[in-house]
Protein backbone atom coordinates (compact mmCIF):
# COMPACT_ATOMS: atom_id res chain seq x y z
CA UNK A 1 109.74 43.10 -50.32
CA UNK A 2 111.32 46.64 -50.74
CA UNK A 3 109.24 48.12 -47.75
CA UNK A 4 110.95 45.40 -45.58
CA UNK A 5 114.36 46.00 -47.36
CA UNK A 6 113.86 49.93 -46.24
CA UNK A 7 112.48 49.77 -42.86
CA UNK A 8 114.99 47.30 -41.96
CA UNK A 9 118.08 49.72 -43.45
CA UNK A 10 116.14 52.67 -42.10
CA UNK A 11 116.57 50.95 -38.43
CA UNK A 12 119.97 49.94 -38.52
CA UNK A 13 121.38 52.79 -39.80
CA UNK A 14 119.37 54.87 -36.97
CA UNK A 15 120.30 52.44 -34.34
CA UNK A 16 124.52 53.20 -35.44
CA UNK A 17 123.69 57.36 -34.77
CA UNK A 18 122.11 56.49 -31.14
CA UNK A 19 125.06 54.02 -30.39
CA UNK A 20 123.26 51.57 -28.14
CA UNK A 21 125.56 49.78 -26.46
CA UNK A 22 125.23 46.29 -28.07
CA UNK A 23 125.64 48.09 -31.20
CA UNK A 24 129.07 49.44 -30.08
CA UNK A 25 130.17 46.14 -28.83
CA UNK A 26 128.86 44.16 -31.98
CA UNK A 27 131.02 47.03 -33.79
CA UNK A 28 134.13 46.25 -32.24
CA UNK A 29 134.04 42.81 -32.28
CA UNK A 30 133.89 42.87 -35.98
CA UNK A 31 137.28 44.54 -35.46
CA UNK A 32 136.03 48.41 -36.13
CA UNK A 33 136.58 51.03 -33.56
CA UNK A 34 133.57 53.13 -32.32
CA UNK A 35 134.15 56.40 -34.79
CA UNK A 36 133.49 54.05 -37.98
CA UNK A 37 130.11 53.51 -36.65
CA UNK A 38 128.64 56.79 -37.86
CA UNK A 39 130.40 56.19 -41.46
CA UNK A 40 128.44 53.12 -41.38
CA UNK A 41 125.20 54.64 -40.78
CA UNK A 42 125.73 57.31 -42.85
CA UNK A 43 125.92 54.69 -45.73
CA UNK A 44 123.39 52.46 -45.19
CA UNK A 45 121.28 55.26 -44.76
CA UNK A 46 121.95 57.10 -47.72
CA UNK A 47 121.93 53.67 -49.74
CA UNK A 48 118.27 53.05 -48.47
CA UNK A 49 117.00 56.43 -49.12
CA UNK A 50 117.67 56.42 -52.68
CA UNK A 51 116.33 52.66 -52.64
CA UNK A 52 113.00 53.77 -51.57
CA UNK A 53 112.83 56.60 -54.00
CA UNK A 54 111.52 55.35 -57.15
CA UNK A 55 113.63 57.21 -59.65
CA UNK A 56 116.92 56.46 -57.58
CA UNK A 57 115.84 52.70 -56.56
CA UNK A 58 118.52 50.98 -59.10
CA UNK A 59 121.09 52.95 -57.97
CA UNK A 60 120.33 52.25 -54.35
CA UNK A 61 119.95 48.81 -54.98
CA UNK A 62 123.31 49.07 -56.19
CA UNK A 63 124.79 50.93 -53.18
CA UNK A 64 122.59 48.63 -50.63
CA UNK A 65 124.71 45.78 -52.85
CA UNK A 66 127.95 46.67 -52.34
CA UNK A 67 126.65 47.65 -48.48
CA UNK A 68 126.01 44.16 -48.04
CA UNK A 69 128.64 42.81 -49.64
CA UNK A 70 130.87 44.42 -46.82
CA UNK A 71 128.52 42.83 -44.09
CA UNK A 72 129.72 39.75 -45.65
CA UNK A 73 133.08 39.88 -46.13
CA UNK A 74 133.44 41.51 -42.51
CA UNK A 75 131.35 38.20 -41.06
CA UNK A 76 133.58 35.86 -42.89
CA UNK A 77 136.81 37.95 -41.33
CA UNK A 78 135.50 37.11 -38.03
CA UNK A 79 134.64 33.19 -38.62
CA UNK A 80 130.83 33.86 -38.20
CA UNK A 81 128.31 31.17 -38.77
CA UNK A 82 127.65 30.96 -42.60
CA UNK A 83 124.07 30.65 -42.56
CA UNK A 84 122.59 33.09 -40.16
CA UNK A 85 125.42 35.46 -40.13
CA UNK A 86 127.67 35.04 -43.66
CA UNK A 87 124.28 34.69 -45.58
CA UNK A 88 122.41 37.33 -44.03
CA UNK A 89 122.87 40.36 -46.21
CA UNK A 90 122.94 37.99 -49.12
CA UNK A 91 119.07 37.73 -48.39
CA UNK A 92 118.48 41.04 -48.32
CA UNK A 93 120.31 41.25 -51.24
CA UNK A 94 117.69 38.88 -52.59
CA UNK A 95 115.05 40.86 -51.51
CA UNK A 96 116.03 44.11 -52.58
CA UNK A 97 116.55 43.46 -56.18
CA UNK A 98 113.88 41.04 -56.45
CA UNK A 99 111.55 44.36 -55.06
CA UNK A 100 112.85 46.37 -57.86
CA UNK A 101 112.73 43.12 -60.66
CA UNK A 102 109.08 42.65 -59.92
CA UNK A 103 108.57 46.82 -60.07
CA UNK A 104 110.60 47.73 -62.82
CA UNK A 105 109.70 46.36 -66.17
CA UNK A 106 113.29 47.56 -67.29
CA UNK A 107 114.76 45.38 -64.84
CA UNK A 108 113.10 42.31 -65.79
CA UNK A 109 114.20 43.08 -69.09
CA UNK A 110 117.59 43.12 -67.81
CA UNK A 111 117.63 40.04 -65.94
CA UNK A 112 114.78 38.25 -67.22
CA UNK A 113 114.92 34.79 -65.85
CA UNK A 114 112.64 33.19 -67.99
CA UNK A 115 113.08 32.79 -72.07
CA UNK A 116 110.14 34.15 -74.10
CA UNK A 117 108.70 30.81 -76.41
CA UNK A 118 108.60 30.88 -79.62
């Protein structure tokens, strides 16, 4: 699950340095102009390579939280389908802390989601 999480992140951040050109037009019709592009990679790319370092994964997973949380305010801004576009970092959300809960004994600690019996 966090390999997936990181080699996704790793991509899209890339793909915002080389600037494709679908990139630049799916960039402005979320209503950014073509310099914030680079911000954008920058972040995602610094959010994912603390993720996939094990001593810095909880604070990536943080980072890569709040990442995606802009992906989906800026799809609900633009009236985007809810559940391939509005939803869409919202799984990777998923799947990025549920790589680190089923790592981390600390973490399942933290959010257990089962009671212990007894």
């Amino acid at each position: 699950m966090r390999g997936f999480v990181i080699l996704f992140m790793l991509f899209d951040s890339i793909v915002k340095f080389v600037k494709p050109e679908p990139v630049v037009e799916g960039t402005l019709t979320m209503g950014y102009a073509e310099h914030h592009i680079s911000v954008i990679g920058t972040l995602g790319l610094l959010s994912a390579i603390l993720y996939a370092i094990p001593r810095t994964a909880f604070l990536g997973a943080v980072l890569l939280t709040g990442y995606f949380g802009g992906a989906i305010a800026t799809n609900i801004r633009v009236d985007a389908p809810l559940f391939t576009h509005v939803l869409f970092p919202v799984y990777f959300a998923l799947l990025a802390w549920g790589g680190i809960w089923l790592r981390d004994e600390k973490i399942r600690k933290l959010m257990p989601f089962a009671g212990k019996e007894g």
